[in-house]
PDBML (XML) file of the C-alpha atoms, coordinates in Angstrom:
<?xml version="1.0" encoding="UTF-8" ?>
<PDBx:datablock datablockName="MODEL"
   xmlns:PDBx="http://pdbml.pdb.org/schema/pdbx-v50.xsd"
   xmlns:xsi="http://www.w3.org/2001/XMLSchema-instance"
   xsi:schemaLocation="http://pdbml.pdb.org/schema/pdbx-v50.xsd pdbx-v50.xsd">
   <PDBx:atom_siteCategory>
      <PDBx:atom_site id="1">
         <PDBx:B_iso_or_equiv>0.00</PDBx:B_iso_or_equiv>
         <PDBx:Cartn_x>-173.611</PDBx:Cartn_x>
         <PDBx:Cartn_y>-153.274</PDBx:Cartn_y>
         <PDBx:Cartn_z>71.215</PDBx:Cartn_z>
         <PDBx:auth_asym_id>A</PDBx:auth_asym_id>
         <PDBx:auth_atom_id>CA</PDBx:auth_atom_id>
         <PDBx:auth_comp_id>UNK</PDBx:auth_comp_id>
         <PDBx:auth_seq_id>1</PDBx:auth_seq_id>
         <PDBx:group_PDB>ATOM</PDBx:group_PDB>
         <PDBx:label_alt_id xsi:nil="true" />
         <PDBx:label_asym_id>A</PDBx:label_asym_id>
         <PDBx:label_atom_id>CA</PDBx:label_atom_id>
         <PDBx:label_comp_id>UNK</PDBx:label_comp_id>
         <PDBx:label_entity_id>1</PDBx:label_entity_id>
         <PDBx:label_seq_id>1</PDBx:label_seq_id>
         <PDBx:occupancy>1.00</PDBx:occupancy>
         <PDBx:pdbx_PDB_model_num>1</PDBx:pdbx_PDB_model_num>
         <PDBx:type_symbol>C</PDBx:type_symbol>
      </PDBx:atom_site>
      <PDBx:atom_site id="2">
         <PDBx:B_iso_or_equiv>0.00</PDBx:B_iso_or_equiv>
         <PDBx:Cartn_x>-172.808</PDBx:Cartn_x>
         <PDBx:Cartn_y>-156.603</PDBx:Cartn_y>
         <PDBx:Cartn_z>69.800</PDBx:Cartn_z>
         <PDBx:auth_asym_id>A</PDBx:auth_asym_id>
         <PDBx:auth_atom_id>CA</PDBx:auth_atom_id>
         <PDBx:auth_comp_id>UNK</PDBx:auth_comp_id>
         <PDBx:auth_seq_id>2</PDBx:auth_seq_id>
         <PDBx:group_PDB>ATOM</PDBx:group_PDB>
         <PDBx:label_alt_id xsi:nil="true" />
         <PDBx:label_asym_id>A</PDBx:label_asym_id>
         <PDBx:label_atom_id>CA</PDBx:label_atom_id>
         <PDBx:label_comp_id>UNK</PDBx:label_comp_id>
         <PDBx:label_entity_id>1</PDBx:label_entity_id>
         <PDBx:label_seq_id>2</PDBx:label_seq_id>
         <PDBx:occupancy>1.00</PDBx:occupancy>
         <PDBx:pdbx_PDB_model_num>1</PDBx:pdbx_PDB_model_num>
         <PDBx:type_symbol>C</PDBx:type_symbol>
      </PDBx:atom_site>
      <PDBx:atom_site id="3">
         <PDBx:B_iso_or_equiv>0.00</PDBx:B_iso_or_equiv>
         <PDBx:Cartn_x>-173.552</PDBx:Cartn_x>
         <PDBx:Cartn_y>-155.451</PDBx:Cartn_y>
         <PDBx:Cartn_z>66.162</PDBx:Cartn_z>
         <PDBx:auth_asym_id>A</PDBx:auth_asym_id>
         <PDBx:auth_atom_id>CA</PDBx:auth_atom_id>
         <PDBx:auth_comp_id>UNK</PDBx:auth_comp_id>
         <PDBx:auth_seq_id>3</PDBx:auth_seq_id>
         <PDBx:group_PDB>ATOM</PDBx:group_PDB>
         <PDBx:label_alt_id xsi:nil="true" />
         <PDBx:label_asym_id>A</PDBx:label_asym_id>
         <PDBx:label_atom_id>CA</PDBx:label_atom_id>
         <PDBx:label_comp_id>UNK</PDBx:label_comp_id>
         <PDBx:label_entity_id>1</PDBx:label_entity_id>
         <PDBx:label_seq_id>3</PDBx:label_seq_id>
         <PDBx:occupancy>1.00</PDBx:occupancy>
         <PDBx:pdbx_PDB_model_num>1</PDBx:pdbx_PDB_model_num>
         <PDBx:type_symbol>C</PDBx:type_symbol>
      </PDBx:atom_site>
      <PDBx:atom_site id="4">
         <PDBx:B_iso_or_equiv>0.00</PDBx:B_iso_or_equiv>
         <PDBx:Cartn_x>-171.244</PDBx:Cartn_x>
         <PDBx:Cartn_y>-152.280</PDBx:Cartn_y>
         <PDBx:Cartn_z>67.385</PDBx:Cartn_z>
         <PDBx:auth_asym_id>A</PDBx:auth_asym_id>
         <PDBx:auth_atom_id>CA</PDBx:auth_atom_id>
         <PDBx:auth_comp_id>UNK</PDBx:auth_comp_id>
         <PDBx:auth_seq_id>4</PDBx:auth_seq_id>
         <PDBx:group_PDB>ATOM</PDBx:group_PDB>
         <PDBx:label_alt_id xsi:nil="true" />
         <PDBx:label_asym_id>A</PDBx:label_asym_id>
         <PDBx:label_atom_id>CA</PDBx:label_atom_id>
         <PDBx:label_comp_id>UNK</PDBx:label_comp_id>
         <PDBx:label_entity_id>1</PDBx:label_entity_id>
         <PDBx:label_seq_id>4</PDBx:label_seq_id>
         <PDBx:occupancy>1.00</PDBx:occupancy>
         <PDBx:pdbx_PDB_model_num>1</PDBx:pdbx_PDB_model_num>
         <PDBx:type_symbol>C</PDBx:type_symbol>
      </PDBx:atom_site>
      <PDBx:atom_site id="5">
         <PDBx:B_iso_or_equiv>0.00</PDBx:B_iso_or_equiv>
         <PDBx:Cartn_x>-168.380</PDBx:Cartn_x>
         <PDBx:Cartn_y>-154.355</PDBx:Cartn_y>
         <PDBx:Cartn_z>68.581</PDBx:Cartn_z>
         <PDBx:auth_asym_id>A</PDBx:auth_asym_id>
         <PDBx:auth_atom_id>CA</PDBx:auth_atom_id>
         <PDBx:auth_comp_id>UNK</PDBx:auth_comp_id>
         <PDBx:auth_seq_id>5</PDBx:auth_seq_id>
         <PDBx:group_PDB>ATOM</PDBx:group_PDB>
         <PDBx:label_alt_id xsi:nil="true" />
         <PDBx:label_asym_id>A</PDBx:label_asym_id>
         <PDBx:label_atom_id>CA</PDBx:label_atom_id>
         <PDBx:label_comp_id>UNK</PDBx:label_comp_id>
         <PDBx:label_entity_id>1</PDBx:label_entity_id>
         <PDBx:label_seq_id>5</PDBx:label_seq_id>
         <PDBx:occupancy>1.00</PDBx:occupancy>
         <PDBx:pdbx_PDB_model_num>1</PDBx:pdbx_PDB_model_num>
         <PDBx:type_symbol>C</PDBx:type_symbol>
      </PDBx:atom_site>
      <PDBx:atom_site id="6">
         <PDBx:B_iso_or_equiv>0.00</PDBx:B_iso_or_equiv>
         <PDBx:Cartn_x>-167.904</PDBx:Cartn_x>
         <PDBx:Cartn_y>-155.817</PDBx:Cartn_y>
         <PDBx:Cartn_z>64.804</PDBx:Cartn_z>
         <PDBx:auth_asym_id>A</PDBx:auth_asym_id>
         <PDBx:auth_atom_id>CA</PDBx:auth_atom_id>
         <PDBx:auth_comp_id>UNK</PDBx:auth_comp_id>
         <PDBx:auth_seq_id>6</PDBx:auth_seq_id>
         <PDBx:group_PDB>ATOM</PDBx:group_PDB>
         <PDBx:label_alt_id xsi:nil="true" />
         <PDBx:label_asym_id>A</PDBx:label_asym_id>
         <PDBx:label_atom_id>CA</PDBx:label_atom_id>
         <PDBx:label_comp_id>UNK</PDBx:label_comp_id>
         <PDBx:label_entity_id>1</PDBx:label_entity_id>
         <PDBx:label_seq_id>6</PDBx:label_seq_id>
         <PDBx:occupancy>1.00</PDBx:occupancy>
         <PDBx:pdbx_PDB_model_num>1</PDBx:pdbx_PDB_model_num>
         <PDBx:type_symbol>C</PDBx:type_symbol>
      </PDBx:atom_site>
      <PDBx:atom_site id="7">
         <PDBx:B_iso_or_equiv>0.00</PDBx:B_iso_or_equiv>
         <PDBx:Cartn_x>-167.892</PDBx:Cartn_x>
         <PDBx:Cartn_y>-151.961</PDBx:Cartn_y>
         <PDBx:Cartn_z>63.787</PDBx:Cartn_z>
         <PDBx:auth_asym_id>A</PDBx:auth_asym_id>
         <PDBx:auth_atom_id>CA</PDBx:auth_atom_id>
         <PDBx:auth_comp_id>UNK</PDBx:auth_comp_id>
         <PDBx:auth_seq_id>7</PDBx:auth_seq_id>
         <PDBx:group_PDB>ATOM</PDBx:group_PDB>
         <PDBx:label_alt_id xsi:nil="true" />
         <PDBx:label_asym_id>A</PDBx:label_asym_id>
         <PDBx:label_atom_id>CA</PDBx:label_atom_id>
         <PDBx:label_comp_id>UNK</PDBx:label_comp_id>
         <PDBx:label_entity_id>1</PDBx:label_entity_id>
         <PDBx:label_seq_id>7</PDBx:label_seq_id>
         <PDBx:occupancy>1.00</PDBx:occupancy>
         <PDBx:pdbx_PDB_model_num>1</PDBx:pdbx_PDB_model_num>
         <PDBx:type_symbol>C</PDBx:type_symbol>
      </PDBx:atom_site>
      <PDBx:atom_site id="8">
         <PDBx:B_iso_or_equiv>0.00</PDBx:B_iso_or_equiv>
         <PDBx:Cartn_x>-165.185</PDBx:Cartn_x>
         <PDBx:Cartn_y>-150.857</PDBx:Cartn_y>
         <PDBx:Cartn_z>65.947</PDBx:Cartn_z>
         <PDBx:auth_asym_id>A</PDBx:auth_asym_id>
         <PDBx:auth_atom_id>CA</PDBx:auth_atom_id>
         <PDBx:auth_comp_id>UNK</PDBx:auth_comp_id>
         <PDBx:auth_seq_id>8</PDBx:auth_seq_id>
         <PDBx:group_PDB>ATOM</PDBx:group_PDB>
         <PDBx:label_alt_id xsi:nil="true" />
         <PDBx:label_asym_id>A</PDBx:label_asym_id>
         <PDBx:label_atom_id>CA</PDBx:label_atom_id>
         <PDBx:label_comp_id>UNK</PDBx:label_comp_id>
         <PDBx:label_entity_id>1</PDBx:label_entity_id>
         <PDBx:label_seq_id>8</PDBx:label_seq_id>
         <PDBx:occupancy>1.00</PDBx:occupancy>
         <PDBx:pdbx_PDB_model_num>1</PDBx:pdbx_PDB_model_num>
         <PDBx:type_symbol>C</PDBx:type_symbol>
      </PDBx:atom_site>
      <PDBx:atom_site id="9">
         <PDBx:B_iso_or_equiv>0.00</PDBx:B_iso_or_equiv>
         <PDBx:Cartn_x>-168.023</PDBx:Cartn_x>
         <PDBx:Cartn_y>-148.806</PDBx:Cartn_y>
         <PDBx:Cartn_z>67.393</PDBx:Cartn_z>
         <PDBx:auth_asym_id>A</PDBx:auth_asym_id>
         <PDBx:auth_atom_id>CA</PDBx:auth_atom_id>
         <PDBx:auth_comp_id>UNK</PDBx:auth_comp_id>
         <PDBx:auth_seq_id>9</PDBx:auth_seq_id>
         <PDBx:group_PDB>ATOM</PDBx:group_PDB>
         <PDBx:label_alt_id xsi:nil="true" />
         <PDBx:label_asym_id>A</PDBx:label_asym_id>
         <PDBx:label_atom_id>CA</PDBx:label_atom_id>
         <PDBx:label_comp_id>UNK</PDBx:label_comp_id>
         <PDBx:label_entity_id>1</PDBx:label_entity_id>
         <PDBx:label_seq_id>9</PDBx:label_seq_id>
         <PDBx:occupancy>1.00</PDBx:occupancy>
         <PDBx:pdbx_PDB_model_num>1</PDBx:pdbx_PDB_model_num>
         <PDBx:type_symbol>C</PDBx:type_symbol>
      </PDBx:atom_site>
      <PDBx:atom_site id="10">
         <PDBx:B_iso_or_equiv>0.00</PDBx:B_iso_or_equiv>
         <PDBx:Cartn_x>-168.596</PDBx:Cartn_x>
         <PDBx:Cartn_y>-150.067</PDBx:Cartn_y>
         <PDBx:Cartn_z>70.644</PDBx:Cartn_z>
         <PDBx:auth_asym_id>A</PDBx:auth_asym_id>
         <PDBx:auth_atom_id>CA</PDBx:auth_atom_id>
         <PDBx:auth_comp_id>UNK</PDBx:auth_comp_id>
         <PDBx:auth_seq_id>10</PDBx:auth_seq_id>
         <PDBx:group_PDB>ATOM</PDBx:group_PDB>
         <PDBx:label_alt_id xsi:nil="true" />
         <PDBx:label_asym_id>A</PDBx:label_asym_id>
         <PDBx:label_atom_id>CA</PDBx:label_atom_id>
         <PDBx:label_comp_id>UNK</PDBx:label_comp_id>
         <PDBx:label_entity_id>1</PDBx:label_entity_id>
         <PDBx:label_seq_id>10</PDBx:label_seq_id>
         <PDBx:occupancy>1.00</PDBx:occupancy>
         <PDBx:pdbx_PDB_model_num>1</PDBx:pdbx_PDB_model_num>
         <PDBx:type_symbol>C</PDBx:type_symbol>
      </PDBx:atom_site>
      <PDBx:atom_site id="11">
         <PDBx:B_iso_or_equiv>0.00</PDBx:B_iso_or_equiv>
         <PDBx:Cartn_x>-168.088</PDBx:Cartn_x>
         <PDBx:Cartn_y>-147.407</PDBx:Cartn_y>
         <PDBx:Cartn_z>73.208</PDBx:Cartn_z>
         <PDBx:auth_asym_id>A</PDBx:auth_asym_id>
         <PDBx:auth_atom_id>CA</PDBx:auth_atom_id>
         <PDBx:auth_comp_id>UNK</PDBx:auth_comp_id>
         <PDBx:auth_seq_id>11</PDBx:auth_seq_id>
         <PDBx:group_PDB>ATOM</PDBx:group_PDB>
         <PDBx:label_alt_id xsi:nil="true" />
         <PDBx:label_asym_id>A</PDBx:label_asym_id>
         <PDBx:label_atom_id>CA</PDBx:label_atom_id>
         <PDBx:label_comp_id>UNK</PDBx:label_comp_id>
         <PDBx:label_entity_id>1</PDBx:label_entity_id>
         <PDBx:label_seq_id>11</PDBx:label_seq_id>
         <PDBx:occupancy>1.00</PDBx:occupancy>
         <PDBx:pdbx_PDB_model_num>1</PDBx:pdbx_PDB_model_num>
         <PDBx:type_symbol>C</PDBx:type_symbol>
      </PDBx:atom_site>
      <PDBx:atom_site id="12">
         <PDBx:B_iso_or_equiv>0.00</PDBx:B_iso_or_equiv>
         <PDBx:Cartn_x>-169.836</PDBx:Cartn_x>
         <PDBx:Cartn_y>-145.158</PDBx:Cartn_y>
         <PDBx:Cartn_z>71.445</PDBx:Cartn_z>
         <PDBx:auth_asym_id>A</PDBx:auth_asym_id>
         <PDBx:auth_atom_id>CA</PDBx:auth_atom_id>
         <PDBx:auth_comp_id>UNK</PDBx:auth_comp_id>
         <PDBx:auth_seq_id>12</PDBx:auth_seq_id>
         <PDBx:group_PDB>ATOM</PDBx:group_PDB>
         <PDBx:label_alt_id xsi:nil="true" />
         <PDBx:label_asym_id>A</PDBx:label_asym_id>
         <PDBx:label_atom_id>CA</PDBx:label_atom_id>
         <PDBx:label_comp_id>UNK</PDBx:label_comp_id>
         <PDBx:label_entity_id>1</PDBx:label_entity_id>
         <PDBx:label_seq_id>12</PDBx:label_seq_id>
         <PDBx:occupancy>1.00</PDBx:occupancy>
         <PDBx:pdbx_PDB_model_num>1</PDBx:pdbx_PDB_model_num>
         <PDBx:type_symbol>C</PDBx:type_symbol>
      </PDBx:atom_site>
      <PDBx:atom_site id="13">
         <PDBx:B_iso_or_equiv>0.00</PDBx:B_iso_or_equiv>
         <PDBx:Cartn_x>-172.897</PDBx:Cartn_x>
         <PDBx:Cartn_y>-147.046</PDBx:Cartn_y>
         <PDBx:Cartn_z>71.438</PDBx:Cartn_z>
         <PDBx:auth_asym_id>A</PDBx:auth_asym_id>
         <PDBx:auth_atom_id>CA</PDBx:auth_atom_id>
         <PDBx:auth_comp_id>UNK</PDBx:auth_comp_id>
         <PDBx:auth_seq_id>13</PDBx:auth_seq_id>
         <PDBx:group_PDB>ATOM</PDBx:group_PDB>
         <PDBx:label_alt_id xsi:nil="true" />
         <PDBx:label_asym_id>A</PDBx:label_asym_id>
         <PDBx:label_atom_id>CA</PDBx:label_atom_id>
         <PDBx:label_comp_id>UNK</PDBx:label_comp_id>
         <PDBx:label_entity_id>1</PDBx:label_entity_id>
         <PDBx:label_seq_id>13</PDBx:label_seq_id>
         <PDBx:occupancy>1.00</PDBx:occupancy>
         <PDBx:pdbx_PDB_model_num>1</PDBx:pdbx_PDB_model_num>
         <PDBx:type_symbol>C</PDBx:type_symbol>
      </PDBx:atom_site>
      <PDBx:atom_site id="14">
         <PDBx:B_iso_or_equiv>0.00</PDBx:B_iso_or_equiv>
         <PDBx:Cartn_x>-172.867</PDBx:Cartn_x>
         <PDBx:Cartn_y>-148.226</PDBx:Cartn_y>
         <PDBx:Cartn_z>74.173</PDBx:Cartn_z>
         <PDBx:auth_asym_id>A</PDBx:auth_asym_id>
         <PDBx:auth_atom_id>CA</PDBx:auth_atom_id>
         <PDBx:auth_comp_id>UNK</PDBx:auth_comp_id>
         <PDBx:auth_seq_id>14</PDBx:auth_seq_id>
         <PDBx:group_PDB>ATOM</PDBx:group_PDB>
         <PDBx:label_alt_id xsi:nil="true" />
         <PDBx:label_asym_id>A</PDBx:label_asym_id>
         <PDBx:label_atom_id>CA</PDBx:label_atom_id>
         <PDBx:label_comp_id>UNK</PDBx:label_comp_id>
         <PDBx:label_entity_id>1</PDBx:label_entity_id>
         <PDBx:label_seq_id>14</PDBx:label_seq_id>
         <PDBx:occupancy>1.00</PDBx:occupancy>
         <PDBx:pdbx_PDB_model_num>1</PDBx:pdbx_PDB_model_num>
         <PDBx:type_symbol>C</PDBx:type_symbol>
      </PDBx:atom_site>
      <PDBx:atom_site id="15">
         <PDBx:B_iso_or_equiv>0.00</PDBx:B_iso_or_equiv>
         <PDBx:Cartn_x>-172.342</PDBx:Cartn_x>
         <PDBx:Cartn_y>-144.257</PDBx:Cartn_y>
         <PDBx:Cartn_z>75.816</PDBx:Cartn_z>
         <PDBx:auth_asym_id>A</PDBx:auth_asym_id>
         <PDBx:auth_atom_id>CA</PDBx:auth_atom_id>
         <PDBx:auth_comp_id>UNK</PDBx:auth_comp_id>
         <PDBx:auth_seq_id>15</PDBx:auth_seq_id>
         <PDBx:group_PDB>ATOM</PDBx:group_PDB>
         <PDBx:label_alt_id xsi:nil="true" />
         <PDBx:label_asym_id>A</PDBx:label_asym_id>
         <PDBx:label_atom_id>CA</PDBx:label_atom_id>
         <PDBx:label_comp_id>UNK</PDBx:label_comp_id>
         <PDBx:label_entity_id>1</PDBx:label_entity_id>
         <PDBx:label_seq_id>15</PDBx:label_seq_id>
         <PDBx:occupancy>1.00</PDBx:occupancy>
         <PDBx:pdbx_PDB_model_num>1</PDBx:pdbx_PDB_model_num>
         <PDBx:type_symbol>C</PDBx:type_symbol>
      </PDBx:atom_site>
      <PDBx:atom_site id="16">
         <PDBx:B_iso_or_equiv>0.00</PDBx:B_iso_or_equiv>
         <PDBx:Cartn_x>-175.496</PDBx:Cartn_x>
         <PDBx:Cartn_y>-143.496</PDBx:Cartn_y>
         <PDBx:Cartn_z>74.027</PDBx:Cartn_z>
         <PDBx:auth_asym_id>A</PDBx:auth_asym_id>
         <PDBx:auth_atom_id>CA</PDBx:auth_atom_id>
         <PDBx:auth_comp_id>UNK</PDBx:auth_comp_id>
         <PDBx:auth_seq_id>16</PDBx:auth_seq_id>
         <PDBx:group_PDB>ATOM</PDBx:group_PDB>
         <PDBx:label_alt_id xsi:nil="true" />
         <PDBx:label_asym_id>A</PDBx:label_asym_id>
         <PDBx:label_atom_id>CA</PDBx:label_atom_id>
         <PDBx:label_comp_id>UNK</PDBx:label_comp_id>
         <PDBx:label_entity_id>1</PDBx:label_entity_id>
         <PDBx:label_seq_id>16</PDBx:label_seq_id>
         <PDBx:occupancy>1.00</PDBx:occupancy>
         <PDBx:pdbx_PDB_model_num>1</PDBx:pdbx_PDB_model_num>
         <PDBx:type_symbol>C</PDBx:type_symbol>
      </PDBx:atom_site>
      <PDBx:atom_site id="17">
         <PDBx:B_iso_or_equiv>0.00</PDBx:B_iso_or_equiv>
         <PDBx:Cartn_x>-177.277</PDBx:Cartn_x>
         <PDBx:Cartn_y>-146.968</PDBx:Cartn_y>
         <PDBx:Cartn_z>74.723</PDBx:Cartn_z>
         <PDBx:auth_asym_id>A</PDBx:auth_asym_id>
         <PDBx:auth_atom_id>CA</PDBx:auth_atom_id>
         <PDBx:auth_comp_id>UNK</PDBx:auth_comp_id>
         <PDBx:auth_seq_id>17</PDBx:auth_seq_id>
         <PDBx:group_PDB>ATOM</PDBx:group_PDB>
         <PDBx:label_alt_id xsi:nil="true" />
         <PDBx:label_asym_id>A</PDBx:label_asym_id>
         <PDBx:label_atom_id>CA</PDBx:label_atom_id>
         <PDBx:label_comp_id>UNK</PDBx:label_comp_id>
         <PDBx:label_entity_id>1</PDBx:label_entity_id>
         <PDBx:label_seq_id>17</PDBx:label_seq_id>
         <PDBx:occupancy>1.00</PDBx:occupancy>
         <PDBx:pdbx_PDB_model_num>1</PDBx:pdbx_PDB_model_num>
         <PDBx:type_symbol>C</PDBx:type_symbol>
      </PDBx:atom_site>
      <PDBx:atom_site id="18">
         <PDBx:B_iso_or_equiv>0.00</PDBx:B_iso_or_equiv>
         <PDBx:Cartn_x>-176.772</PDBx:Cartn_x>
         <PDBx:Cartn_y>-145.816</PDBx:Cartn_y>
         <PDBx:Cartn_z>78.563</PDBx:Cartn_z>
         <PDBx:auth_asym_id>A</PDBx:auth_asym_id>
         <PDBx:auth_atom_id>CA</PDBx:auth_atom_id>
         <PDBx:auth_comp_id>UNK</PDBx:auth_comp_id>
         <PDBx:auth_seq_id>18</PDBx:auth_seq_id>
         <PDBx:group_PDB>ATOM</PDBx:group_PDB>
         <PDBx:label_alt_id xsi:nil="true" />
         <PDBx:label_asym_id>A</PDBx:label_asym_id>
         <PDBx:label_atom_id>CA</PDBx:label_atom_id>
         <PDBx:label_comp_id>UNK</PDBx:label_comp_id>
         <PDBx:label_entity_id>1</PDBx:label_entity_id>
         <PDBx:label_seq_id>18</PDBx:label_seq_id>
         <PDBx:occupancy>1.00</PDBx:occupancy>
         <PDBx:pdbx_PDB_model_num>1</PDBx:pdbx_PDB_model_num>
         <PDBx:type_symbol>C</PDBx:type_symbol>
      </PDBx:atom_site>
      <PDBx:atom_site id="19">
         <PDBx:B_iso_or_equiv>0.00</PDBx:B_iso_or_equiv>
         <PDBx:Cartn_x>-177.994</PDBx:Cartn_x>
         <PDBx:Cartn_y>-143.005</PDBx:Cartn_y>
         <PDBx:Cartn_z>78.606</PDBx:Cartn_z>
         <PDBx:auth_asym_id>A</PDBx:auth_asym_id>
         <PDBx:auth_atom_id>CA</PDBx:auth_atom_id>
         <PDBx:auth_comp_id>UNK</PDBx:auth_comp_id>
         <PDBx:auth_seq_id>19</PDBx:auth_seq_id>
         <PDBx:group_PDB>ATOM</PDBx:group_PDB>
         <PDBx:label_alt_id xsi:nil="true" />
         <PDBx:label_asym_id>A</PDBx:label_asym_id>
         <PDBx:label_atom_id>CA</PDBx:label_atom_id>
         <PDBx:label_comp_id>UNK</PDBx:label_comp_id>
         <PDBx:label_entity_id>1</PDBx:label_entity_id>
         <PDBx:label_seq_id>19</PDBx:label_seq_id>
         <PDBx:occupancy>1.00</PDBx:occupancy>
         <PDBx:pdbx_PDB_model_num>1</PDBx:pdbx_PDB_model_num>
         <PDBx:type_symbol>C</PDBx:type_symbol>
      </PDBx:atom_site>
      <PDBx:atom_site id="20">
         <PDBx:B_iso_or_equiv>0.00</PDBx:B_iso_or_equiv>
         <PDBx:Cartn_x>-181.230</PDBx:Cartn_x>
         <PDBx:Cartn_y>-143.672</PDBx:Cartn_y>
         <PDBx:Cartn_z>76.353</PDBx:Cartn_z>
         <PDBx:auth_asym_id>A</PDBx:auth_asym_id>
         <PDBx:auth_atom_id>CA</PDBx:auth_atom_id>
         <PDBx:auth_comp_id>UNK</PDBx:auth_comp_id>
         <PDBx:auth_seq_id>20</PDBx:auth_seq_id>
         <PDBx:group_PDB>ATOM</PDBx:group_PDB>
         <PDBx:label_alt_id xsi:nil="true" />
         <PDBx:label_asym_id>A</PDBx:label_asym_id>
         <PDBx:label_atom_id>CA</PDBx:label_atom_id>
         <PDBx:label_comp_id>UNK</PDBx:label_comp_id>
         <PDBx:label_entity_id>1</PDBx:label_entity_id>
         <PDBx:label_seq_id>20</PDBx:label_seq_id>
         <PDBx:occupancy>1.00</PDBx:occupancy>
         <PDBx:pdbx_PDB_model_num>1</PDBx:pdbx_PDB_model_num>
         <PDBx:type_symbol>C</PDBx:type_symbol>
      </PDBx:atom_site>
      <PDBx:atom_site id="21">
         <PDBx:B_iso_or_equiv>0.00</PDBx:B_iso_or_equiv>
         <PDBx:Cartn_x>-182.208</PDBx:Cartn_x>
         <PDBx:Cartn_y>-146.354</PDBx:Cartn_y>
         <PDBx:Cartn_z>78.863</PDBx:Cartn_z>
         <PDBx:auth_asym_id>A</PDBx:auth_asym_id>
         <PDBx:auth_atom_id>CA</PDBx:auth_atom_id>
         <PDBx:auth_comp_id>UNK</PDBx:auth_comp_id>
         <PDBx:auth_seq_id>21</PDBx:auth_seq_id>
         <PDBx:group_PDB>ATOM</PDBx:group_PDB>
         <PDBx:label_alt_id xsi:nil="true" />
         <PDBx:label_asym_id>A</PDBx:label_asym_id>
         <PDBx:label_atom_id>CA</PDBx:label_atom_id>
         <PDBx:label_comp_id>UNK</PDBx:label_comp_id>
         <PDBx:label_entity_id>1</PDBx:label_entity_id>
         <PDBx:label_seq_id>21</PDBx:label_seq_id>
         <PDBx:occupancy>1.00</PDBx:occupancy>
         <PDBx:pdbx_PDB_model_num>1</PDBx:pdbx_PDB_model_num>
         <PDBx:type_symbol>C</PDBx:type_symbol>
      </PDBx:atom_site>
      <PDBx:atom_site id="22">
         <PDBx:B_iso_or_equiv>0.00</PDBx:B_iso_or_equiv>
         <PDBx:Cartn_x>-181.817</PDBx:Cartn_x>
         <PDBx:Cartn_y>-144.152</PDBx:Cartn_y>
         <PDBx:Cartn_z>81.743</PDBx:Cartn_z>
         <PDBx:auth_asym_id>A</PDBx:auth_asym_id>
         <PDBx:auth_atom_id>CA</PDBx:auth_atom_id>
         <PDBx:auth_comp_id>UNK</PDBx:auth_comp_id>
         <PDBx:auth_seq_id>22</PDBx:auth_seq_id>
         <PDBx:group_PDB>ATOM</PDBx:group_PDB>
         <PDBx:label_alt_id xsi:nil="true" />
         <PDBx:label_asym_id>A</PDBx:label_asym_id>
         <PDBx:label_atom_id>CA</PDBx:label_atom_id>
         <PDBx:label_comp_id>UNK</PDBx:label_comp_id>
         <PDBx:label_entity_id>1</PDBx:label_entity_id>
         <PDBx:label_seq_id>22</PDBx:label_seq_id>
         <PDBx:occupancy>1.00</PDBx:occupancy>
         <PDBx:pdbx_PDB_model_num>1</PDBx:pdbx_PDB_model_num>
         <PDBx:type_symbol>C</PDBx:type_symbol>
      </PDBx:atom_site>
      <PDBx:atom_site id="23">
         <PDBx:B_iso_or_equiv>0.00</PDBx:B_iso_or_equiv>
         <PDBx:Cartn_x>-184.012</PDBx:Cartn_x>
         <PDBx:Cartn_y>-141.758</PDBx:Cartn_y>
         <PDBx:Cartn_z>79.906</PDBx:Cartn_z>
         <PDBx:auth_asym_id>A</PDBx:auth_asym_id>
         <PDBx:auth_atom_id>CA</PDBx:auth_atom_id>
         <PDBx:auth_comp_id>UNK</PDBx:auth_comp_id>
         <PDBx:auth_seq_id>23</PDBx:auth_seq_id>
         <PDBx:group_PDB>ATOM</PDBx:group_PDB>
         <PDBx:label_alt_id xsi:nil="true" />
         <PDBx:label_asym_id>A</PDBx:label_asym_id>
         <PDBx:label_atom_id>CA</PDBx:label_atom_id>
         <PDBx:label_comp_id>UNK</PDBx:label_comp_id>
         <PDBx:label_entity_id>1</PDBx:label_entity_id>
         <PDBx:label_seq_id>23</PDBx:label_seq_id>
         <PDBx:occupancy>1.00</PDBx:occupancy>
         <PDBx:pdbx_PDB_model_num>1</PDBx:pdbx_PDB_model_num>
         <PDBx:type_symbol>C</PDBx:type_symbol>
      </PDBx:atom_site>
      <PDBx:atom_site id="24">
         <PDBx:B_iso_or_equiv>0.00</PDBx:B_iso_or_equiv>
         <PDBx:Cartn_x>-181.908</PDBx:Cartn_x>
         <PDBx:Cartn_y>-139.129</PDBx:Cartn_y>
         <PDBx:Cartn_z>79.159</PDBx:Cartn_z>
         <PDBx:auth_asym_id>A</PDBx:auth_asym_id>
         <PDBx:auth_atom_id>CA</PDBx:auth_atom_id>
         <PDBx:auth_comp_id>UNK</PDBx:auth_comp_id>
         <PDBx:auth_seq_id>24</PDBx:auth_seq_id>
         <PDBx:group_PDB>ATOM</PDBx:group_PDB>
         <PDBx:label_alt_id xsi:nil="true" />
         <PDBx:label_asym_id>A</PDBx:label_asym_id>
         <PDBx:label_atom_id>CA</PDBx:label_atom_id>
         <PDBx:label_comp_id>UNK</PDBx:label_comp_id>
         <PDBx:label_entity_id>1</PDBx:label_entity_id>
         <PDBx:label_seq_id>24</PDBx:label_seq_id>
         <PDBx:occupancy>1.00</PDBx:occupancy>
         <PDBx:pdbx_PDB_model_num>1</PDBx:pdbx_PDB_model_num>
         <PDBx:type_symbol>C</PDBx:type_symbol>
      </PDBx:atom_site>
      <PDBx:atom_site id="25">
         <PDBx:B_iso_or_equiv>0.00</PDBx:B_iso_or_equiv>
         <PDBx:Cartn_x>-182.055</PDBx:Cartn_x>
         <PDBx:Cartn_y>-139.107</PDBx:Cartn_y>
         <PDBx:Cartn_z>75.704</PDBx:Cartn_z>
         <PDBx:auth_asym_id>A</PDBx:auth_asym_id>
         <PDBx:auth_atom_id>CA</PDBx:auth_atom_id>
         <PDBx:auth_comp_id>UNK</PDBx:auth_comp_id>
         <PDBx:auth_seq_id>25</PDBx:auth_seq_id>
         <PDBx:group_PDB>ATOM</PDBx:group_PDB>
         <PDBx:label_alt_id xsi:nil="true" />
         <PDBx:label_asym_id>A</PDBx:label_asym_id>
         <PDBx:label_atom_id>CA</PDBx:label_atom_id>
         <PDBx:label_comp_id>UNK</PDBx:label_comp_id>
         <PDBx:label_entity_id>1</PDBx:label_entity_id>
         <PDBx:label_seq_id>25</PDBx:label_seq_id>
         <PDBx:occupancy>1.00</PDBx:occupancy>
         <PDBx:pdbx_PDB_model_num>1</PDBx:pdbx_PDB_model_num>
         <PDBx:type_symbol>C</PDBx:type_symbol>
      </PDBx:atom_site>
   </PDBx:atom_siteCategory>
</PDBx:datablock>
C-alpha cells in the first residue's frame, strides 16, 4: 500500500489487500 500510494494506486490495493487477508480472495 505504501509502494501503491507512489502509484496513485492506493485504494485499489488496498480494496484488494482487504479482502485477501480476510480470505476472500
Amino acid at each position: 500500500e505504501l509502494l501503491a500510494g507512489h502509484a496513485g494506486q492506493e485504494p485499489a490495493v488496498a480494496d484488494i489487500t482487504a479482502r485477501a487477508m480476510r480470505g476472500e480472495l
